[in-house]
C-alpha atoms as a PDB file:
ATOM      1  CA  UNK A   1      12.737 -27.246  20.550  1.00  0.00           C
ATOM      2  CA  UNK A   2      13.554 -23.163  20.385  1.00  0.00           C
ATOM      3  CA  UNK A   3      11.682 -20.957  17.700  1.00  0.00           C
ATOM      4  CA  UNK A   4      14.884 -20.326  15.578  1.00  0.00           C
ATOM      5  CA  UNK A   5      15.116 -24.529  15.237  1.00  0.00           C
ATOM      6  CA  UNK A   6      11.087 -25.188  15.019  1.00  0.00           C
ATOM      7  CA  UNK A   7      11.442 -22.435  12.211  1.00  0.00           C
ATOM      8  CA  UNK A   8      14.847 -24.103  10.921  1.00  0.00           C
ATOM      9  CA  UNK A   9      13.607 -27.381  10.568  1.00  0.00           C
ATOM     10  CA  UNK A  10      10.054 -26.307   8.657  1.00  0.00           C
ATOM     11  CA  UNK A  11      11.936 -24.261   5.948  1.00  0.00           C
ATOM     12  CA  UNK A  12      14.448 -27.428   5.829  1.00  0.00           C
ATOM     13  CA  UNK A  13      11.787 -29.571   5.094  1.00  0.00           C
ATOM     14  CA  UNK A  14      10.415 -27.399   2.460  1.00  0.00           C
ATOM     15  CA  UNK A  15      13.875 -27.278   0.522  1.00  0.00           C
ATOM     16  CA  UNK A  16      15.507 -30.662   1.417  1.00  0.00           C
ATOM     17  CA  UNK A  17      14.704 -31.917  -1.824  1.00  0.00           C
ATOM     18  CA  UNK A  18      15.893 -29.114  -4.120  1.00  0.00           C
ATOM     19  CA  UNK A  19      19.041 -28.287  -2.121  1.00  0.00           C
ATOM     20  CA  UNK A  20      21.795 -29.675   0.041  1.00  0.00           C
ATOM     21  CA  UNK A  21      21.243 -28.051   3.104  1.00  0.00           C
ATOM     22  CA  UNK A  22      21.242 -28.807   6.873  1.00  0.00           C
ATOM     23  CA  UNK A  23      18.861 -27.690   9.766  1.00  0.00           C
ATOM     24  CA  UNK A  24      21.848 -26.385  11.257  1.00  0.00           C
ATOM     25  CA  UNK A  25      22.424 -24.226   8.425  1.00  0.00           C
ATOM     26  CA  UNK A  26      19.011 -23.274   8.157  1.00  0.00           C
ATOM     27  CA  UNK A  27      19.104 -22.559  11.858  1.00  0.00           C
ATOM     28  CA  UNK A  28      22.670 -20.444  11.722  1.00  0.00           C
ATOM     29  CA  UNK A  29      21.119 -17.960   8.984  1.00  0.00           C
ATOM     30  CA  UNK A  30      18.436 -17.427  10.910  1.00  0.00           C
ATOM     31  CA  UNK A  31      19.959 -17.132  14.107  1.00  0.00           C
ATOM     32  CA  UNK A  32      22.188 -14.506  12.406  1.00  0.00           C
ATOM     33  CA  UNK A  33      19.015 -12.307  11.389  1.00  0.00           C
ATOM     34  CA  UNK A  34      17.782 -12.490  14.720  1.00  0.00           C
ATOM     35  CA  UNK A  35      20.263 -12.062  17.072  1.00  0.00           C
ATOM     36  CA  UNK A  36      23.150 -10.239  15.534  1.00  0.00           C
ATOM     37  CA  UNK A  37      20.977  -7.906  13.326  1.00  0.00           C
ATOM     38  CA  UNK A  38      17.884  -7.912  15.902  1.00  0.00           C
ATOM     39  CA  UNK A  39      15.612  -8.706  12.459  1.00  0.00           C
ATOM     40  CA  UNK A  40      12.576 -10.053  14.003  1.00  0.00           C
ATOM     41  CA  UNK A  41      11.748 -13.985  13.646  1.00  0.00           C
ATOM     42  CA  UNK A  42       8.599 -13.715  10.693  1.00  0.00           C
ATOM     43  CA  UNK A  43      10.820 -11.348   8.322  1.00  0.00           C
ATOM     44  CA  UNK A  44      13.976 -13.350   9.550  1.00  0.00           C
ATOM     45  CA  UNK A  45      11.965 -16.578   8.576  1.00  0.00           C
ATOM     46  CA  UNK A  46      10.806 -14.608   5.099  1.00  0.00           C
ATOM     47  CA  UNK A  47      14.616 -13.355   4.023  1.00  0.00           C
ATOM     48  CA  UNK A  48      16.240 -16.787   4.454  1.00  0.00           C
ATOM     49  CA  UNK A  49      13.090 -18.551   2.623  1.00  0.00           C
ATOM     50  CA  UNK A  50      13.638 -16.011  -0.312  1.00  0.00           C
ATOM     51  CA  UNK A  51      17.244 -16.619  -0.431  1.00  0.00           C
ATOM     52  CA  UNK A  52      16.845 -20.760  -0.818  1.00  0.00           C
ATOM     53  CA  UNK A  53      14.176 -20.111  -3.639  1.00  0.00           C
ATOM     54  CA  UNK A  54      16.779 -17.679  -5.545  1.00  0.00           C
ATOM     55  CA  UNK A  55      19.542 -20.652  -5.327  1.00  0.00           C
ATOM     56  CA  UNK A  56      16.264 -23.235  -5.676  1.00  0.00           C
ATOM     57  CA  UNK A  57      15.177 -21.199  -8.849  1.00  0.00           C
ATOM     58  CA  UNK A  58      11.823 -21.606  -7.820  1.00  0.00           C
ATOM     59  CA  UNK A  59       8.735 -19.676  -7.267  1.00  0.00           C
ATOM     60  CA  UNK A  60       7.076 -19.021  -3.564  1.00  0.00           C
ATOM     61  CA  UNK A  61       3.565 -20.883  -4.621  1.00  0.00           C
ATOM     62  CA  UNK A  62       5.659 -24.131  -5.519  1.00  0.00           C
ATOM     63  CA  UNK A  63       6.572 -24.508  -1.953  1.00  0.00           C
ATOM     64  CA  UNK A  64       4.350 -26.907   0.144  1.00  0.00           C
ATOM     65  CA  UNK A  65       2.908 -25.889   3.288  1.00  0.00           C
ATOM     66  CA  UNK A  66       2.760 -28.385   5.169  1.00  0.00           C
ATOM     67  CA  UNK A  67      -0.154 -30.329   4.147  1.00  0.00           C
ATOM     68  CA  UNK A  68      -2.621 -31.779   6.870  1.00  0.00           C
ATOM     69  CA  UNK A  69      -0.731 -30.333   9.630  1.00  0.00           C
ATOM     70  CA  UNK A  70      -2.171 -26.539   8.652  1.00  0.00           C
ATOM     71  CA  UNK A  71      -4.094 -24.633  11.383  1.00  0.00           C
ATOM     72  CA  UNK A  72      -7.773 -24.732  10.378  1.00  0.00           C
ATOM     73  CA  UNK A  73      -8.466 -20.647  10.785  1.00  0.00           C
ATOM     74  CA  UNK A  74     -11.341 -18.420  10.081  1.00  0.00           C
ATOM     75  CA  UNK A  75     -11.166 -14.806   8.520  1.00  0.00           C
ATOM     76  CA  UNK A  76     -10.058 -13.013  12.124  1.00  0.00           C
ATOM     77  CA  UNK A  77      -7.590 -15.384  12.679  1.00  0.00           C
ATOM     78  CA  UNK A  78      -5.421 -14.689  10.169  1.00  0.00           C
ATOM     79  CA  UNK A  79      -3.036 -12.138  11.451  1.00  0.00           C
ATOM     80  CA  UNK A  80       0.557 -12.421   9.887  1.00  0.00           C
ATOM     81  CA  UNK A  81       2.197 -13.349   6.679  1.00  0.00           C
ATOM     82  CA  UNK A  82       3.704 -16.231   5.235  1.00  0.00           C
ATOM     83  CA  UNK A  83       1.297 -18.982   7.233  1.00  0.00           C
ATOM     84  CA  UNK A  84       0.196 -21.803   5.615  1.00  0.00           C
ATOM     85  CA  UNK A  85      -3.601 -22.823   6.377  1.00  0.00           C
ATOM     86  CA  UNK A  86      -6.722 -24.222   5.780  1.00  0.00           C
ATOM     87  CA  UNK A  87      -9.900 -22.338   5.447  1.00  0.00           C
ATOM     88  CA  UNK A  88     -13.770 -22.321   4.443  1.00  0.00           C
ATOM     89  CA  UNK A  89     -15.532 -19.450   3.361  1.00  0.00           C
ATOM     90  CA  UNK A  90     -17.557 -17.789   0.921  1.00  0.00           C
ATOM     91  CA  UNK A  91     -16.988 -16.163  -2.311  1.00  0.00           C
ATOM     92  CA  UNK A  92     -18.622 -13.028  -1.816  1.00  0.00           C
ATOM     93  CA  UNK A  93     -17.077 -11.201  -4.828  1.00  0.00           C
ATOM     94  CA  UNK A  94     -15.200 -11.510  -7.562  1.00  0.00           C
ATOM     95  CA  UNK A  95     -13.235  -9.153 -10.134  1.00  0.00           C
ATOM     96  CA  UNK A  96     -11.330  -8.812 -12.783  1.00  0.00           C
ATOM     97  CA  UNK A  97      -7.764  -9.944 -12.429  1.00  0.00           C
ATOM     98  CA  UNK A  98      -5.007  -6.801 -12.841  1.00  0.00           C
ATOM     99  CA  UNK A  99      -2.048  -9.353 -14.489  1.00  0.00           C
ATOM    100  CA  UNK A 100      -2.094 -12.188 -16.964  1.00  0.00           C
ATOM    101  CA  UNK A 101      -0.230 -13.833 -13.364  1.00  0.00           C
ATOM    102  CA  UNK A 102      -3.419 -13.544 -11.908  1.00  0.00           C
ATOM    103  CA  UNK A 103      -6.674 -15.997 -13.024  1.00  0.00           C
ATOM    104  CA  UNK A 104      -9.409 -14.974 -10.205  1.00  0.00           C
ATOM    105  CA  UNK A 105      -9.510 -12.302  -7.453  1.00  0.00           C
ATOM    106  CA  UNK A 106     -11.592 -11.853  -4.798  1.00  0.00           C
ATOM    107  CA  UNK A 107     -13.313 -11.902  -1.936  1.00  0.00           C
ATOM    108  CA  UNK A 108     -14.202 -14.862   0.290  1.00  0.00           C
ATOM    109  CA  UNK A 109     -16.041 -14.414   3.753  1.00  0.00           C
ATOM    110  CA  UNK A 110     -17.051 -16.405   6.751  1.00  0.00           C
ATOM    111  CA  UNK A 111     -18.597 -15.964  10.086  1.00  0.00           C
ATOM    112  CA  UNK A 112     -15.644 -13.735  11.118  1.00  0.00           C
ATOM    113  CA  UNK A 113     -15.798 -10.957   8.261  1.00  0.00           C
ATOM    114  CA  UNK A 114     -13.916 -11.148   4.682  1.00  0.00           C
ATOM    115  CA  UNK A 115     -10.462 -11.725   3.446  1.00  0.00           C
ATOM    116  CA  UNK A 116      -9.248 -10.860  -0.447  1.00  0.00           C
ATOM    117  CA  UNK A 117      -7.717 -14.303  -2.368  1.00  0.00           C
ATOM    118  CA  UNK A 118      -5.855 -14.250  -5.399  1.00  0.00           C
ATOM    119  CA  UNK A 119      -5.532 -17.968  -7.711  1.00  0.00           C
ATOM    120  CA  UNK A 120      -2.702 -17.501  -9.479  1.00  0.00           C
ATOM    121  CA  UNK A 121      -2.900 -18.823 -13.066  1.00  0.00           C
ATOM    122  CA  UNK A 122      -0.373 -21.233 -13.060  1.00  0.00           C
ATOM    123  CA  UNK A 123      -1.770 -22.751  -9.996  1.00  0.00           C
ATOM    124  CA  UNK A 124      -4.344 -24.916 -12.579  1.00  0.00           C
ATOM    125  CA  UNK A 125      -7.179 -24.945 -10.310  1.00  0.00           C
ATOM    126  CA  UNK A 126     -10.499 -25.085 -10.426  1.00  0.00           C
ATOM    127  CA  UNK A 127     -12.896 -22.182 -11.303  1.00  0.00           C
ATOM    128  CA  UNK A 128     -14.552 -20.359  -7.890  1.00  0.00           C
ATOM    129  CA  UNK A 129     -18.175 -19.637  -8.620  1.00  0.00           C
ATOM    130  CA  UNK A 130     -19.514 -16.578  -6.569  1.00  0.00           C
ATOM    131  CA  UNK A 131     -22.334 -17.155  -3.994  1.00  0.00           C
ATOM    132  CA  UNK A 132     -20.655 -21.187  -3.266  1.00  0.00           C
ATOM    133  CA  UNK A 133     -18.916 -21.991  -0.249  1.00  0.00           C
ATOM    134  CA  UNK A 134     -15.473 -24.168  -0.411  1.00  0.00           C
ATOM    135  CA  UNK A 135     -13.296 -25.685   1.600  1.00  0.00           C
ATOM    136  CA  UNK A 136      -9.722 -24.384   1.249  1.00  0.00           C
ATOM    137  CA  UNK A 137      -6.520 -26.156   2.196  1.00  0.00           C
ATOM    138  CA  UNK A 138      -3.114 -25.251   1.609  1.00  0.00           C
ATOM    139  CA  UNK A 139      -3.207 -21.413   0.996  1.00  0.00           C
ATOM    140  CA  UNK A 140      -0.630 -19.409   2.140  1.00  0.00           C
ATOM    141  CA  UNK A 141      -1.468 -16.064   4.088  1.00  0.00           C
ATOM    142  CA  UNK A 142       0.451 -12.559   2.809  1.00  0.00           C
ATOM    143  CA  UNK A 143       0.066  -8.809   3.497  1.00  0.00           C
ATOM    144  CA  UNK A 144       0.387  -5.660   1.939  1.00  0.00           C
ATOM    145  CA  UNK A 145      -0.818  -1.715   3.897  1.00  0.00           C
ATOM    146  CA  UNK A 146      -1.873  -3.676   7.099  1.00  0.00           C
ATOM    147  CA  UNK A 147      -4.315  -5.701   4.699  1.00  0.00           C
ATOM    148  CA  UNK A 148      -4.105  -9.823   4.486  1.00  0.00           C
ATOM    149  CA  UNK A 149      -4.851 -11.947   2.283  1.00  0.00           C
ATOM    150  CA  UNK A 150      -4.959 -15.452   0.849  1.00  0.00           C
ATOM    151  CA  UNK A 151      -2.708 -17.102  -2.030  1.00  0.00           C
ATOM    152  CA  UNK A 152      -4.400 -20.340  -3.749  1.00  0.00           C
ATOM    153  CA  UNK A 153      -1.015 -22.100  -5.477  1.00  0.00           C
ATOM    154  CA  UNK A 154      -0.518 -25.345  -7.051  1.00  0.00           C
ATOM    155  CA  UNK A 155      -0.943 -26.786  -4.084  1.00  0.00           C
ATOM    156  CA  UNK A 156      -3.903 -25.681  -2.792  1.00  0.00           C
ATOM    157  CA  UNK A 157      -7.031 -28.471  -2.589  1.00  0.00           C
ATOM    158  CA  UNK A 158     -10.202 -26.701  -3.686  1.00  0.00           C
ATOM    159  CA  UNK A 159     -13.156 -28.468  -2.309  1.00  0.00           C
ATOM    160  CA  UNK A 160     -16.819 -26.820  -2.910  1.00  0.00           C
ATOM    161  CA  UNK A 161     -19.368 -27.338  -0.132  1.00  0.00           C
ATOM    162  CA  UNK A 162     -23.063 -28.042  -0.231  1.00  0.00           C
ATOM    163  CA  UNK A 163     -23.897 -25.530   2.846  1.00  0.00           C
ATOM    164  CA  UNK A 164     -24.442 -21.648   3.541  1.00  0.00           C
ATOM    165  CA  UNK A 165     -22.817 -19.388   5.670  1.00  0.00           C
ATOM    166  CA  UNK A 166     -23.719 -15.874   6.974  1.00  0.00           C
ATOM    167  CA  UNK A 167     -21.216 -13.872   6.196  1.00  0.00           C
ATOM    168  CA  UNK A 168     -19.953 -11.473   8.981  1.00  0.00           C
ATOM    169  CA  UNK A 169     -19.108  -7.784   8.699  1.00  0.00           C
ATOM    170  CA  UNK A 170     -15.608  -6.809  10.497  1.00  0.00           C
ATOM    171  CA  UNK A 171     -15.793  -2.884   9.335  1.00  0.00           C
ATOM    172  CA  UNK A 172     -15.885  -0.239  11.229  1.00  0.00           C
ATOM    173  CA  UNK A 173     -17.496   3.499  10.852  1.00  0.00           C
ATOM    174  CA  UNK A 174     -15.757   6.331  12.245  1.00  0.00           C
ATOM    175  CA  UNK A 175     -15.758  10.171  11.583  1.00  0.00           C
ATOM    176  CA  UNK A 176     -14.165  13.579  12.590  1.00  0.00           C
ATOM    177  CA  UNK A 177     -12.143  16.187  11.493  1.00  0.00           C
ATOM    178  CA  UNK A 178      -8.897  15.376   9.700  1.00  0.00           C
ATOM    179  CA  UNK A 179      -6.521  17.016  12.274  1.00  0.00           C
ATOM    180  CA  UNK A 180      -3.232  15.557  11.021  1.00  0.00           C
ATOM    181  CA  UNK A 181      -1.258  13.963   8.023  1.00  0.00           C
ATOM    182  CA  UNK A 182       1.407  11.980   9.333  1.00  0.00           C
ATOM    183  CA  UNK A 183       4.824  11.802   7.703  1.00  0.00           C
ATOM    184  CA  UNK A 184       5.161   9.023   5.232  1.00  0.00           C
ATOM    185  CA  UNK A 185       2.041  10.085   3.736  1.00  0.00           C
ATOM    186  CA  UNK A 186       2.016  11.429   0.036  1.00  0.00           C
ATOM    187  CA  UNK A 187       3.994  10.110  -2.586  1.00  0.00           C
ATOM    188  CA  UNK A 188       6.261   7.053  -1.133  1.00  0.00           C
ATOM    189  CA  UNK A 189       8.659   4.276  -2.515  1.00  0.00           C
ATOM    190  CA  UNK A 190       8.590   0.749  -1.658  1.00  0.00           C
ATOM    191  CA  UNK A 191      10.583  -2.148  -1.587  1.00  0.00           C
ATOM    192  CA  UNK A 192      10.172  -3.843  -5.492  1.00  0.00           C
ATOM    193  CA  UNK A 193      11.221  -7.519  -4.470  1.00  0.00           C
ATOM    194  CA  UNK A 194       8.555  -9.621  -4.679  1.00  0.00           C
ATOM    195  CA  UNK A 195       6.982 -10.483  -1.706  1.00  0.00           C
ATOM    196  CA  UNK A 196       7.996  -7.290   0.064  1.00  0.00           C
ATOM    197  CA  UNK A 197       6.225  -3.903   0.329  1.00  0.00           C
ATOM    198  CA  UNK A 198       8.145  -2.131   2.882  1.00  0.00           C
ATOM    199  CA  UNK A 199       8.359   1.544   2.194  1.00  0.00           C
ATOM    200  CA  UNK A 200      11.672   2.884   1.695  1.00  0.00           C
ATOM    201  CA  UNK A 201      13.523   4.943   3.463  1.00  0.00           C
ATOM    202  CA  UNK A 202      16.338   7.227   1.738  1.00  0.00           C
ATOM    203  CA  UNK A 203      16.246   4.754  -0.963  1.00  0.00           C
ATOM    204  CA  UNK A 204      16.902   1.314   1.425  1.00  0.00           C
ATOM    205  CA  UNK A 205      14.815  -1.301   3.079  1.00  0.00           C
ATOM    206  CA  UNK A 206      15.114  -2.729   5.716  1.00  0.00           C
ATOM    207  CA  UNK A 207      15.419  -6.296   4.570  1.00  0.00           C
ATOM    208  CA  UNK A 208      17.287  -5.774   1.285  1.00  0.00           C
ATOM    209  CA  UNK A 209      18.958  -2.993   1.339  1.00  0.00           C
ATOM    210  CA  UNK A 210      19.523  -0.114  -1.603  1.00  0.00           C
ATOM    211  CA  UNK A 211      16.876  -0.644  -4.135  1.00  0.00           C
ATOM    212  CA  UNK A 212      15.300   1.290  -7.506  1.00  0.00           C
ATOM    213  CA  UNK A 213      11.792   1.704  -5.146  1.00  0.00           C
ATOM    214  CA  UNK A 214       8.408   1.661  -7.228  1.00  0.00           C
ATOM    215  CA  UNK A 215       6.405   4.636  -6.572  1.00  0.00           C
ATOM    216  CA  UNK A 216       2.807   4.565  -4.336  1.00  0.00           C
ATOM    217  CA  UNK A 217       0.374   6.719  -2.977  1.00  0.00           C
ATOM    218  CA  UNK A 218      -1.320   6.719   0.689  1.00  0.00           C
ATOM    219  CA  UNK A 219      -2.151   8.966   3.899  1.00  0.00           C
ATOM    220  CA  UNK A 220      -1.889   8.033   7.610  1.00  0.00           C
ATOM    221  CA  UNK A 221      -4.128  10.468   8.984  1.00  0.00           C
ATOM    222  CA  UNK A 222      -5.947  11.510  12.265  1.00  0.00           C
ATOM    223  CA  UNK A 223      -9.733  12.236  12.593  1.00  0.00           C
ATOM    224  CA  UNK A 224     -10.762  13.751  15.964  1.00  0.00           C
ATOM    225  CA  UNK A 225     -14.197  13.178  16.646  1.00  0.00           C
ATOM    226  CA  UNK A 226     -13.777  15.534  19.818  1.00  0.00           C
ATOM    227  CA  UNK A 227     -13.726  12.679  22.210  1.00  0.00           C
ATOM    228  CA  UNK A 228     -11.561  10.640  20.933  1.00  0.00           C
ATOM    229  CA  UNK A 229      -8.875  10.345  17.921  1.00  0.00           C
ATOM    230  CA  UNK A 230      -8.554   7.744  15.114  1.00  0.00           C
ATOM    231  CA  UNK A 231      -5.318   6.872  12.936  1.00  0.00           C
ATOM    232  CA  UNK A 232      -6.820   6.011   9.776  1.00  0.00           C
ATOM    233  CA  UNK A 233      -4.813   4.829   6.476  1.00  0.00           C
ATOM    234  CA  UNK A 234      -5.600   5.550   2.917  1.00  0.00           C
ATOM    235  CA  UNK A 235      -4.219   3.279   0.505  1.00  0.00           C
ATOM    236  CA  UNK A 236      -3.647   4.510  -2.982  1.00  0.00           C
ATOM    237  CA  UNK A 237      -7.230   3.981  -4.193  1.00  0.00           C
ATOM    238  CA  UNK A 238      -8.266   5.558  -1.375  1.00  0.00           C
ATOM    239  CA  UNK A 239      -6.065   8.689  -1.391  1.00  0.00           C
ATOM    240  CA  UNK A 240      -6.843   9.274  -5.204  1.00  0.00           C
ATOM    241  CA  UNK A 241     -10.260   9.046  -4.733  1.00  0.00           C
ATOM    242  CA  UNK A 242     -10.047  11.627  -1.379  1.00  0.00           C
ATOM    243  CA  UNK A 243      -7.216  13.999  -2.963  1.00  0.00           C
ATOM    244  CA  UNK A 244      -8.577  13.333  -6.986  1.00  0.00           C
ATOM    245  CA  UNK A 245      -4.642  13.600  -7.157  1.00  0.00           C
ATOM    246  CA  UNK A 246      -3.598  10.185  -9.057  1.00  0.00           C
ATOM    247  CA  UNK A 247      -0.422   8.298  -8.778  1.00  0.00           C
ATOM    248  CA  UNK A 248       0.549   9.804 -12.247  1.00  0.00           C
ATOM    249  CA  UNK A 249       0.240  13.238 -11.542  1.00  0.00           C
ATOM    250  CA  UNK A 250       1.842  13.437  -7.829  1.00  0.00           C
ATOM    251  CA  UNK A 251       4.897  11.929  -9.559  1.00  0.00           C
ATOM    252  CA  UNK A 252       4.341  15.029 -12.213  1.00  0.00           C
ATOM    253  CA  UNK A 253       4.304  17.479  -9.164  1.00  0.00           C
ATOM    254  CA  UNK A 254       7.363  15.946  -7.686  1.00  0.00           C
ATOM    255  CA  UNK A 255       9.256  15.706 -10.551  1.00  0.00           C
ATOM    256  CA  UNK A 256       7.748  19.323 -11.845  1.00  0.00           C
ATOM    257  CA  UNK A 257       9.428  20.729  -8.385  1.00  0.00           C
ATOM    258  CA  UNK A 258      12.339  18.172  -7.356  1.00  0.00           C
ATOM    259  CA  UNK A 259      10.667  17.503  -4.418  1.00  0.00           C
ATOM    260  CA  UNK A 260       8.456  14.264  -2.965  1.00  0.00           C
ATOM    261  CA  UNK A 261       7.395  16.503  -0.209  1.00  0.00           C
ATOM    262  CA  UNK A 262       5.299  18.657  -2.428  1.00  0.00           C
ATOM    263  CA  UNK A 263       2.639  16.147  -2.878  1.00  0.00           C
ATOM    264  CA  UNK A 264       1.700  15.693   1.191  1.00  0.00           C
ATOM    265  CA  UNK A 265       2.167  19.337   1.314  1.00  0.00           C
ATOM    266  CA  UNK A 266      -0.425  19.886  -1.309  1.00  0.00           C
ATOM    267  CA  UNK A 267      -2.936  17.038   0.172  1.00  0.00           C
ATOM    268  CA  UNK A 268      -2.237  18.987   3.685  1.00  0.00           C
ATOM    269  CA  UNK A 269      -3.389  22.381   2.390  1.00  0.00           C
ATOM    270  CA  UNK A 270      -6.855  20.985   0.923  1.00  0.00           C
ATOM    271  CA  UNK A 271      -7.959  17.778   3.433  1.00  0.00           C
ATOM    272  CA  UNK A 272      -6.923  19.523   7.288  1.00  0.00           C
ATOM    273  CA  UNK A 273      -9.846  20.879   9.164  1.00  0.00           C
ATOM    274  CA  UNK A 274     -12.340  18.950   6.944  1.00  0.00           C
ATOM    275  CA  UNK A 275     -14.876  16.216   8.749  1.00  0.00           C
ATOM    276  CA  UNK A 276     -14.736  12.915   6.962  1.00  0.00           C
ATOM    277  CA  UNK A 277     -16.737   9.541   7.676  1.00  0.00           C
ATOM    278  CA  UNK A 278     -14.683   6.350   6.717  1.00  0.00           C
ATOM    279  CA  UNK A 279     -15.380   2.827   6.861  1.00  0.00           C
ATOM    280  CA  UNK A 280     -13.140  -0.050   6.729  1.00  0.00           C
ATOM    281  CA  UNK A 281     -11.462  -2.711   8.453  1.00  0.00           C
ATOM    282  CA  UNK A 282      -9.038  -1.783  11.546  1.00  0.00           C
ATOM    283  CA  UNK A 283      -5.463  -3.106  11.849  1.00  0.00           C
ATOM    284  CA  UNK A 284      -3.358  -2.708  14.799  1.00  0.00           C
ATOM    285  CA  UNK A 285      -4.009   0.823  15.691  1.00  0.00           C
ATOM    286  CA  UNK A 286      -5.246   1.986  12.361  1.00  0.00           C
ATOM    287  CA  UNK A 287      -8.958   2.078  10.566  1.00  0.00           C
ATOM    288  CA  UNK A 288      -7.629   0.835   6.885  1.00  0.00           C
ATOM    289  CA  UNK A 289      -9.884   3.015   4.367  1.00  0.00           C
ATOM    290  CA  UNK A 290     -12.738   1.444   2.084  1.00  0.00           C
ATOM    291  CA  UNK A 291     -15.046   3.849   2.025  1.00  0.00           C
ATOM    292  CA  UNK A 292     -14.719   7.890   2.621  1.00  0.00           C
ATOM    293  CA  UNK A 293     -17.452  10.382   2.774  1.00  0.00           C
ATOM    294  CA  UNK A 294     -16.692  14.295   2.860  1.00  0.00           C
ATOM    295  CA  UNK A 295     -19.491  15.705   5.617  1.00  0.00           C
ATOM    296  CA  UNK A 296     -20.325  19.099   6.915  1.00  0.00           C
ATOM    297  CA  UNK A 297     -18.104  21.639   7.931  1.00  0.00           C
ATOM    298  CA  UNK A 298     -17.503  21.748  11.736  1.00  0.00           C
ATOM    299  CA  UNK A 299     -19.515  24.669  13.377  1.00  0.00           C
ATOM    300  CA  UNK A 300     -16.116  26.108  14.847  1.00  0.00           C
ATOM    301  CA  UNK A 301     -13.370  25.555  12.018  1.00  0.00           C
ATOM    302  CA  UNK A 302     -11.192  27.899  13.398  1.00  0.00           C
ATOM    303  CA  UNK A 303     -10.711  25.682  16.350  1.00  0.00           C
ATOM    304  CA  UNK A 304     -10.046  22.385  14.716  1.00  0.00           C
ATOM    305  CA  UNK A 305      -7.449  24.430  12.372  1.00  0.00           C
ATOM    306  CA  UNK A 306      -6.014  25.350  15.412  1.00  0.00           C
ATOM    307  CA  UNK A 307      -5.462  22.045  17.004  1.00  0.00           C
ATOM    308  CA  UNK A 308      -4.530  20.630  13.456  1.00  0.00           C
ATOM    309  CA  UNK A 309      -1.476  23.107  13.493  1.00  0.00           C
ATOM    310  CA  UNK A 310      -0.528  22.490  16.959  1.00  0.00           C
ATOM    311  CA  UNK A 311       0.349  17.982  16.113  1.00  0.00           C
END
């Protein structure tokens, strides 16, 4: 069986109940995505599961996942979106939930390092206790800024565990000057559907087109440690808490001078030429920022300047 009809038939099953569709159909829209608008497969598989919920009028966490047939992964494993699994871990941390949506959020860890959950409220699970260990099945996997995560829903089974485990630690440390800030850094749009975070670009993206975007902040830097360079990414904690600009004021400055660029021009002229320490998680080819520490000045600032101005 090919990808597009594997894929097909899963989202079929998923819908057959709530809507009269085929697995050719299924298979058509998706072969459409793929091969006339070279979309690739996971967001292909995404958009046409997003339409059938819109004509389903249901919500993503009343969708089954496939039950005992999930992949059993740990923490590392977990590498792409919209995957439904089964997992044990930790709960290393919780906090206080942003939304009334939202009734726990946190952080649940394994051998492999840690991943961030959110139990939404209408899910009417069970409490997670920090410091237990449970046995998840039936979460769904989603991303946002290179970071994943897991979704508890309504059908998630919640089992606790009378055992321990030792936690790994999947950060990294690295440090240098902050040679660059790459474009799409500063104040940015994204993509407002739910689900989707993609940044936009002249007011579209890429999956649904023209869109009223919802303001963020981040930087995709460089740090040069003289040996060797780092692409690092500050997400908009991070970038408010390295600029002290907030998301409130760098719309201010932007609107104050009819300009987004103003903002990355502005975090350019105080960060470039400084050494930083950061600490966090890497994705792809980027260190995804947790913790930032301003150090020293380099003994020859003049130099780094220089090789900041020449990227």
């Amino acid at each position: 069986m090919t990808d597009l009809r594997t894929q097909a038939t899963e989202i079929h099953e998923q819908f057959e109940d709530q809507l009269d569709l085929s697995v050719d159909d299924v298979e058509e829209r998706l072969d459409t995505l793929v091969n006339e608008y070279k979309v690739p497969l996971s967001e292909a598989r995404r958009s046409v599961t997003n339409t059938y919920l819109d004509e389903a009028g249901m919500e993503r966490d009343e969708l089954g996942g496939g039950g005992s047939g999930n992949d059993r992964v740990q923490v590392a494993d977990i590498d792409a979106p919209e995957e439904w699994v089964d997992i044990k871990g930790e709960v290393t941390e919780l906090w206080e939930a942003n939304s009334d949506a939202v009734a726990q959020v946190g952080l649940l860890g394994d051998e492999t390092g840690t991943i961030k959950f959110t139990k939404w409220s209408k899910s009417d699970l069970p409490e997670l206790e920090e410091g237990k260990v449970y046995d998840l099945r039936n979460v769904v996997t989603d991303e946002y800024e290179g970071r994943f995560s897991v979704k508890l829903n309504r059908t998630t089974v919640i089992e606790e565990l009378d055992e321990e485990i030792e936690v790994g630690d999947d950060d990294v440390t690295v440090e240098g000057a902050l040679v660059d800030i790459q474009s799409g850094s500063g104040l940015i749009k994204r993509c407002p559907e739910e689900d989707c975070t993609r940044v936009l670009q002249n007011g579209r993206c890429n999956e649904h087109g023209e869109v009223e975007g919802e303001f963020d902040l981040r930087i995709k830097g460089v740090l040069d440690d003289g040996e060797e360079v780092h692409e690092v990414l500050f997400d908009k904690e991070a970038t408010e808490n390295l600029t002290g600009i907030t998301l409130e004021e760098a719309q201010e400055m932007a609107m104050d001078a009819l300009d987004t660029s103003v903002v990355a021009d502005e975090m350019r002229a105080d960060l470039l030429g400084k050494y930083y320490r950061v600490t966090g998680p890497t994705f792809r080819r980027y260190v995804l920022v947790d913790e930032v520490e301003r150090l020293s000045e380099p003994t020859d600032a003049e130099a780094v300047l220089i090789k900041a101005r020449s990227i």
